[in-house]
PDB file of N, CA and C in Angstrom:
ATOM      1  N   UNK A   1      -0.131 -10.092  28.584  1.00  0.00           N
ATOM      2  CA  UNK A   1      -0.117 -10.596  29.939  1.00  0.00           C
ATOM      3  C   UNK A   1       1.131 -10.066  30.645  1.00  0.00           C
ATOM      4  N   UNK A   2       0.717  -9.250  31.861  1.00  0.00           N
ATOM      5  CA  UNK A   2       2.174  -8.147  32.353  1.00  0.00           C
ATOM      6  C   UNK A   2       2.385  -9.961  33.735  1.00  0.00           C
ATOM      7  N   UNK A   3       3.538  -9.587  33.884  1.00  0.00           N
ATOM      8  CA  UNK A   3       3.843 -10.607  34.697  1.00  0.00           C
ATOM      9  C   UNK A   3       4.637 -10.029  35.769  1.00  0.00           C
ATOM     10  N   UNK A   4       4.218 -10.087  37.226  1.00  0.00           N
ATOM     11  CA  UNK A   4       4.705  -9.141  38.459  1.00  0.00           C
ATOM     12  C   UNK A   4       5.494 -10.139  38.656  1.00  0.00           C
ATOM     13  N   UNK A   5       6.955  -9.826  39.628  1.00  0.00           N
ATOM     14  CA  UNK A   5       7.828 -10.018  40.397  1.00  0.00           C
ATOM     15  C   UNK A   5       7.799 -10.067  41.924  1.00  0.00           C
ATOM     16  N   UNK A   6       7.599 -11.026  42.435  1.00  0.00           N
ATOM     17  CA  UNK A   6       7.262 -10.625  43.478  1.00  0.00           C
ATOM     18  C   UNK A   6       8.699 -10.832  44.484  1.00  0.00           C
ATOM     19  N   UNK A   7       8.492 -10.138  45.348  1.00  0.00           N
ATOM     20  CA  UNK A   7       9.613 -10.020  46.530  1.00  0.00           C
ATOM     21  C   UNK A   7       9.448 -10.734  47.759  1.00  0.00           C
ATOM     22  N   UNK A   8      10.716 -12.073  47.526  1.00  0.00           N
ATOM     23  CA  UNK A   8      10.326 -12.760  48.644  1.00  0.00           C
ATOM     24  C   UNK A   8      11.076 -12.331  50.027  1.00  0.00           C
ATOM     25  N   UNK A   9      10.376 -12.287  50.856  1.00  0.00           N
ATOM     26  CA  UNK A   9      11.470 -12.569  52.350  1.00  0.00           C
ATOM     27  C   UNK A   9      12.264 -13.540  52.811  1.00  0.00           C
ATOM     28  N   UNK A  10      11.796 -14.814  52.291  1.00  0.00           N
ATOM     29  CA  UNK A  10      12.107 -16.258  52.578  1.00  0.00           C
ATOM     30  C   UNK A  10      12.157 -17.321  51.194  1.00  0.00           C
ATOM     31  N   UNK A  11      13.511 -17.453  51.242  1.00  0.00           N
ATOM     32  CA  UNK A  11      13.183 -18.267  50.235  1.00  0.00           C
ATOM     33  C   UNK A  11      14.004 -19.625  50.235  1.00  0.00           C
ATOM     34  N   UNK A  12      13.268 -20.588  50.469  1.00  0.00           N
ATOM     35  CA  UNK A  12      13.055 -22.076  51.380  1.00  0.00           C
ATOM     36  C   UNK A  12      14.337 -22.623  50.469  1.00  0.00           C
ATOM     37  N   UNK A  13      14.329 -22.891  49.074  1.00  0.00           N
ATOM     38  CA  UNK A  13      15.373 -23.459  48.497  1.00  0.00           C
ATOM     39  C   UNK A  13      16.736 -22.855  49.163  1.00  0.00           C
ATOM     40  N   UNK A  14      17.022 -22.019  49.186  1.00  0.00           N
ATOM     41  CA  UNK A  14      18.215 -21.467  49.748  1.00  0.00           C
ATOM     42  C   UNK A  14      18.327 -21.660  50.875  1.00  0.00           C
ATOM     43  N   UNK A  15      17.444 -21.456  51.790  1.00  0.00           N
ATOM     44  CA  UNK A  15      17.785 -22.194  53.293  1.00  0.00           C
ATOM     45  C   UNK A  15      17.823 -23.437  53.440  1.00  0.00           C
ATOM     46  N   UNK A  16      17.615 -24.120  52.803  1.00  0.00           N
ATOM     47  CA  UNK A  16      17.979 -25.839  52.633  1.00  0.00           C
ATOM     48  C   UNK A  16      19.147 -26.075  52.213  1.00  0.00           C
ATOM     49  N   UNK A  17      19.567 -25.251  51.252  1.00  0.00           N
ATOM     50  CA  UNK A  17      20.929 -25.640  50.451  1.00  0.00           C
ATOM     51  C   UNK A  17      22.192 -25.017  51.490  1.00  0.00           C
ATOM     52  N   UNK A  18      21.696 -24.020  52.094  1.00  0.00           N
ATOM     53  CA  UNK A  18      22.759 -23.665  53.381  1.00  0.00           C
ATOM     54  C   UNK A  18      22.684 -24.210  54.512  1.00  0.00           C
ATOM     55  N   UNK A  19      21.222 -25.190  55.213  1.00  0.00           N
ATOM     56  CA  UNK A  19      21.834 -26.373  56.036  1.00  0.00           C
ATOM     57  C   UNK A  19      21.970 -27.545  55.867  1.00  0.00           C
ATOM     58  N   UNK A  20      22.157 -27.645  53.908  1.00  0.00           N
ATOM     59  CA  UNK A  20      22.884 -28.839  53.797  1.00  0.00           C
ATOM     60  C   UNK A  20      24.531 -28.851  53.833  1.00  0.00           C
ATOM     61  N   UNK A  21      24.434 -27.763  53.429  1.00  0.00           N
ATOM     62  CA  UNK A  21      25.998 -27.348  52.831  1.00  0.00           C
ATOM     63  C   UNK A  21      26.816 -27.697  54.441  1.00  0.00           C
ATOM     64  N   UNK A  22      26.139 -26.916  55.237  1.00  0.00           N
ATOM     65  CA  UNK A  22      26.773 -26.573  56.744  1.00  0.00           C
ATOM     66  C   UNK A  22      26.492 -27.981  57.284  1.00  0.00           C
ATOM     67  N   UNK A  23      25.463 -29.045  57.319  1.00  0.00           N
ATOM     68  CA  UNK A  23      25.744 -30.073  57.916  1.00  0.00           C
ATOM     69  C   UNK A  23      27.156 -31.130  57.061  1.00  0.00           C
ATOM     70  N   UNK A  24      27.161 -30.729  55.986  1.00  0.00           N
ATOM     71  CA  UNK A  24      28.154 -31.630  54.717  1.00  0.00           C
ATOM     72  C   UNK A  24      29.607 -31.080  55.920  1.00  0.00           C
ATOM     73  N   UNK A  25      29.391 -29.409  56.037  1.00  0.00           N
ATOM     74  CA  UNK A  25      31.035 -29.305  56.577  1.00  0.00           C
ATOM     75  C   UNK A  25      30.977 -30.246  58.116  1.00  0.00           C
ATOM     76  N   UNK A  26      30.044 -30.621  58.726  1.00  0.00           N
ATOM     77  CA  UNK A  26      30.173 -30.975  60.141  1.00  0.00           C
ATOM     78  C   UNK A  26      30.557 -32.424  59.883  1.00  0.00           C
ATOM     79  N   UNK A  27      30.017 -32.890  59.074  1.00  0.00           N
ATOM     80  CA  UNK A  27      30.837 -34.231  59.090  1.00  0.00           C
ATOM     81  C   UNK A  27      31.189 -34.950  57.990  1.00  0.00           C
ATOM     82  N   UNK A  28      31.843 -33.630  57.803  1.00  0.00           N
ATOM     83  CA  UNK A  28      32.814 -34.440  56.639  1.00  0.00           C
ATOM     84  C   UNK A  28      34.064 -35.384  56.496  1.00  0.00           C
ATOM     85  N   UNK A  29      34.601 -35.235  57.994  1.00  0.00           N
ATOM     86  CA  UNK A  29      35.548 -36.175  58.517  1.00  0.00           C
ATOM     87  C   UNK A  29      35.156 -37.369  59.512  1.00  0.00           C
ATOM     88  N   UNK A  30      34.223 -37.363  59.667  1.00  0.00           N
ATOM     89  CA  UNK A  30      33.306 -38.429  60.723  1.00  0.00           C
ATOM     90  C   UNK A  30      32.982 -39.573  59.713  1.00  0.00           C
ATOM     91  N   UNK A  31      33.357 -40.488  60.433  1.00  0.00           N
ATOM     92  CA  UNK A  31      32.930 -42.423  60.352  1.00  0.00           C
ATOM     93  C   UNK A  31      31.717 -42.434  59.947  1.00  0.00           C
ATOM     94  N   UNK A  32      31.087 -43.413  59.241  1.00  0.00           N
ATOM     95  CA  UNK A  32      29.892 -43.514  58.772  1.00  0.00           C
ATOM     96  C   UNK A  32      28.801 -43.627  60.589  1.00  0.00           C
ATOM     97  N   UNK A  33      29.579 -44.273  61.343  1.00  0.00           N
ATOM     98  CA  UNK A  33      29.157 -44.429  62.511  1.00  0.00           C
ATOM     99  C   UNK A  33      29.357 -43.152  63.569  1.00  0.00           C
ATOM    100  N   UNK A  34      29.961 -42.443  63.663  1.00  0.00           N
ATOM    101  CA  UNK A  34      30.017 -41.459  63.881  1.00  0.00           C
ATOM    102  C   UNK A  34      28.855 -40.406  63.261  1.00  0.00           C
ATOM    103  N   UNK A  35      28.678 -40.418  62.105  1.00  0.00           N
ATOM    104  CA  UNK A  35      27.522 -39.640  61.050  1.00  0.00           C
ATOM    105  C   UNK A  35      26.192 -40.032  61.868  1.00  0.00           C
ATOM    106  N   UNK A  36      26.207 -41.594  61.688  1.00  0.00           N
ATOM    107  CA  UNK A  36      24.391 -41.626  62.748  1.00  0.00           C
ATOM    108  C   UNK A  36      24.326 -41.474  64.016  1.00  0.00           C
ATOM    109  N   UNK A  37      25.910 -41.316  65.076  1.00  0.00           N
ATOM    110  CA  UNK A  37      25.741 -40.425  65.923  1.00  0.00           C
ATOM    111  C   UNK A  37      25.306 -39.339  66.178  1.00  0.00           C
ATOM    112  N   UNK A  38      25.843 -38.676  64.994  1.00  0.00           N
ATOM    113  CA  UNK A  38      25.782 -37.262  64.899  1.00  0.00           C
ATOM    114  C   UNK A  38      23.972 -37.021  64.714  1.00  0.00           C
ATOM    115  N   UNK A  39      23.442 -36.923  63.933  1.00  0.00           N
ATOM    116  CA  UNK A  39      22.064 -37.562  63.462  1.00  0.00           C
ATOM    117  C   UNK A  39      21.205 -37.612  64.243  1.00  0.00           C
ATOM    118  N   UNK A  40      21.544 -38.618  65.431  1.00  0.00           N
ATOM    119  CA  UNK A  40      20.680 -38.953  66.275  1.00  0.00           C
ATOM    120  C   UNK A  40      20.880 -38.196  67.989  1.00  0.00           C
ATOM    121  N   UNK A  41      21.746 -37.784  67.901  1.00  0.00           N
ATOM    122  CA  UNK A  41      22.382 -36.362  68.784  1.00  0.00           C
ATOM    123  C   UNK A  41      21.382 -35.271  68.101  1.00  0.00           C
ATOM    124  N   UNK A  42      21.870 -35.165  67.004  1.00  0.00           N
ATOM    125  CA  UNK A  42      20.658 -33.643  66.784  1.00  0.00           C
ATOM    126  C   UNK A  42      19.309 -34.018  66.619  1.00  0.00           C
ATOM    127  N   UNK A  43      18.777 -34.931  66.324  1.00  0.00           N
ATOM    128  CA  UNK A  43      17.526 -35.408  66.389  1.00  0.00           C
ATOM    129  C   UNK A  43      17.104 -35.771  67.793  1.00  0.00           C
ATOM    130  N   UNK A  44      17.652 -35.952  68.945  1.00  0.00           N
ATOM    131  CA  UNK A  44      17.448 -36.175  70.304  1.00  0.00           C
ATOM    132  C   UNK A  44      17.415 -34.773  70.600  1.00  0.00           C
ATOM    133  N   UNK A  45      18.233 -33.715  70.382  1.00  0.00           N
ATOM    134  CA  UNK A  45      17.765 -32.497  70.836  1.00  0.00           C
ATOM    135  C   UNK A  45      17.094 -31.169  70.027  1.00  0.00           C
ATOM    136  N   UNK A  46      16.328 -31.692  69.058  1.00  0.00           N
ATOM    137  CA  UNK A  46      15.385 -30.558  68.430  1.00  0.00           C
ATOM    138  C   UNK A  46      13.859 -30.672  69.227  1.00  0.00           C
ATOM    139  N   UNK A  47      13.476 -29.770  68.548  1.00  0.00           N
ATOM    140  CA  UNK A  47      12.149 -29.594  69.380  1.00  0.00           C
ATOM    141  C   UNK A  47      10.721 -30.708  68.977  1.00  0.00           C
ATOM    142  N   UNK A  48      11.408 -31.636  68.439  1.00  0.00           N
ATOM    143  CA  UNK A  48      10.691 -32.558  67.557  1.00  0.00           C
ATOM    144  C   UNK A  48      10.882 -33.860  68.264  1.00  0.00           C
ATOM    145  N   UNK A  49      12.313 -33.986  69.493  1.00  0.00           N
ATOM    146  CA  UNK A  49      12.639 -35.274  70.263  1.00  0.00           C
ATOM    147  C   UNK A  49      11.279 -35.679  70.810  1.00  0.00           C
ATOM    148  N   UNK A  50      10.777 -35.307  71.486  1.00  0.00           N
ATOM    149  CA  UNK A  50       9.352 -35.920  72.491  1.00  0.00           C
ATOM    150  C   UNK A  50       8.737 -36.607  71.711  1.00  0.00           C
ATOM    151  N   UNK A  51       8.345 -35.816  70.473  1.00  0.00           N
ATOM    152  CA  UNK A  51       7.280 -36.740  69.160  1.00  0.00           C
ATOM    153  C   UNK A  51       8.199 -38.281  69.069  1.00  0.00           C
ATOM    154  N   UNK A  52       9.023 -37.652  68.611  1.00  0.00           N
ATOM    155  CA  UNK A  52       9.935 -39.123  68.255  1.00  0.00           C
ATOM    156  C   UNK A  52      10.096 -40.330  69.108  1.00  0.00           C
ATOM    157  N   UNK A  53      10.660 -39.684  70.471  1.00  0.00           N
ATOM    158  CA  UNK A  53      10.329 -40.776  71.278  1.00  0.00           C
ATOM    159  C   UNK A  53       8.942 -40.994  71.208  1.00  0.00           C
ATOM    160  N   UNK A  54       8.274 -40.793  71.647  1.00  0.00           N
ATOM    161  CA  UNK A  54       6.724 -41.490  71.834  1.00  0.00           C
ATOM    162  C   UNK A  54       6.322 -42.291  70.673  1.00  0.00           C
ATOM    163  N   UNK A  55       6.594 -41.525  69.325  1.00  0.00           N
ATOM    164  CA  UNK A  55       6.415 -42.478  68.206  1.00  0.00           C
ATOM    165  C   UNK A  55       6.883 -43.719  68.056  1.00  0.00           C
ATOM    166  N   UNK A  56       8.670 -43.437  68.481  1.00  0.00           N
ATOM    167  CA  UNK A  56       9.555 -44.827  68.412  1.00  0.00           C
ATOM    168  C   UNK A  56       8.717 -46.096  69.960  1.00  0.00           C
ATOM    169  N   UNK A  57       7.938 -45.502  70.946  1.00  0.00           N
ATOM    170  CA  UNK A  57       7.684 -46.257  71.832  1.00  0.00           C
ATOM    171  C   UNK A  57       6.597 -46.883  71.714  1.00  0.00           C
ATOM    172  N   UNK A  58       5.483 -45.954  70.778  1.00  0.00           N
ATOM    173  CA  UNK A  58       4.127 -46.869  70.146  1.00  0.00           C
ATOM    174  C   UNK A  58       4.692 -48.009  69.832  1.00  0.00           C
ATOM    175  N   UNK A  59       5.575 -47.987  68.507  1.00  0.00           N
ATOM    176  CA  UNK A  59       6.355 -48.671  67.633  1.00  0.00           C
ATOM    177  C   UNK A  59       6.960 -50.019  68.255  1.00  0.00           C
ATOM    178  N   UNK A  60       7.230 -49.675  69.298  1.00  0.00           N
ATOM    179  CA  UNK A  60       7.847 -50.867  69.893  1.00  0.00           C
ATOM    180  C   UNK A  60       6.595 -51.499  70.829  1.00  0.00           C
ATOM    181  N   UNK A  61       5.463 -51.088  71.585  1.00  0.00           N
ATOM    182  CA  UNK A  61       4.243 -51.369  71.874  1.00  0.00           C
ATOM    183  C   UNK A  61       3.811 -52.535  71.028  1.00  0.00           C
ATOM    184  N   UNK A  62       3.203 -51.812  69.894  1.00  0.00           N
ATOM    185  CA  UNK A  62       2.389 -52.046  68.864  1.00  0.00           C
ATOM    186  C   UNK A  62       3.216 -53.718  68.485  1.00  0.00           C
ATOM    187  N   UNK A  63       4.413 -53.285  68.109  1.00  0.00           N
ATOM    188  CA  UNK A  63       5.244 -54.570  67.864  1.00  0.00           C
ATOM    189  C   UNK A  63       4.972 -55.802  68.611  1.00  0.00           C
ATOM    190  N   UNK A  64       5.256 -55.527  70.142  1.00  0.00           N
ATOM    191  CA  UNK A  64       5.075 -56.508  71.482  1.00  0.00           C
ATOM    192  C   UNK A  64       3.646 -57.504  71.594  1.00  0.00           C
ATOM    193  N   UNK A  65       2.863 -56.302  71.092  1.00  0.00           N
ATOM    194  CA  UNK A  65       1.176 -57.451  71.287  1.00  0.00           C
ATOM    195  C   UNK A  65       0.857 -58.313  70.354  1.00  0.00           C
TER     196      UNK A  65
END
């Protein structure tokens, strides 16, 4: 059984471990409160905010009735 090598372009473990590494340096001196600032600052501006709000507003809907 010959076993090929294949050649990746992308390889997902490593890009995870370099924007963990790089978020570890951003707040590594920041308050625990400061940290879910931070958090919710970059989560308010990815391209994923709109979902979130609307989700977090069902959420609070759904809750109310």
């Amino acid at each position: 059984m010959n076993q090929t090598k294949i050649e990746k372009d992308f390889d997902c473990l490593e890009f995870k471990q370099k924007a963990q590494e790089k978020i570890a340096e951003e707040i590594k001196n920041l308050t625990p409160k400061e940290q879910i600032q931070y958090f919710r600052d970059l989560a308010g501006s990815s391209s994923l905010s709109q979902w979130w709000k609307s989700v977090k507003n069902q959420s609070s809907t759904t809750l109310e009735q």
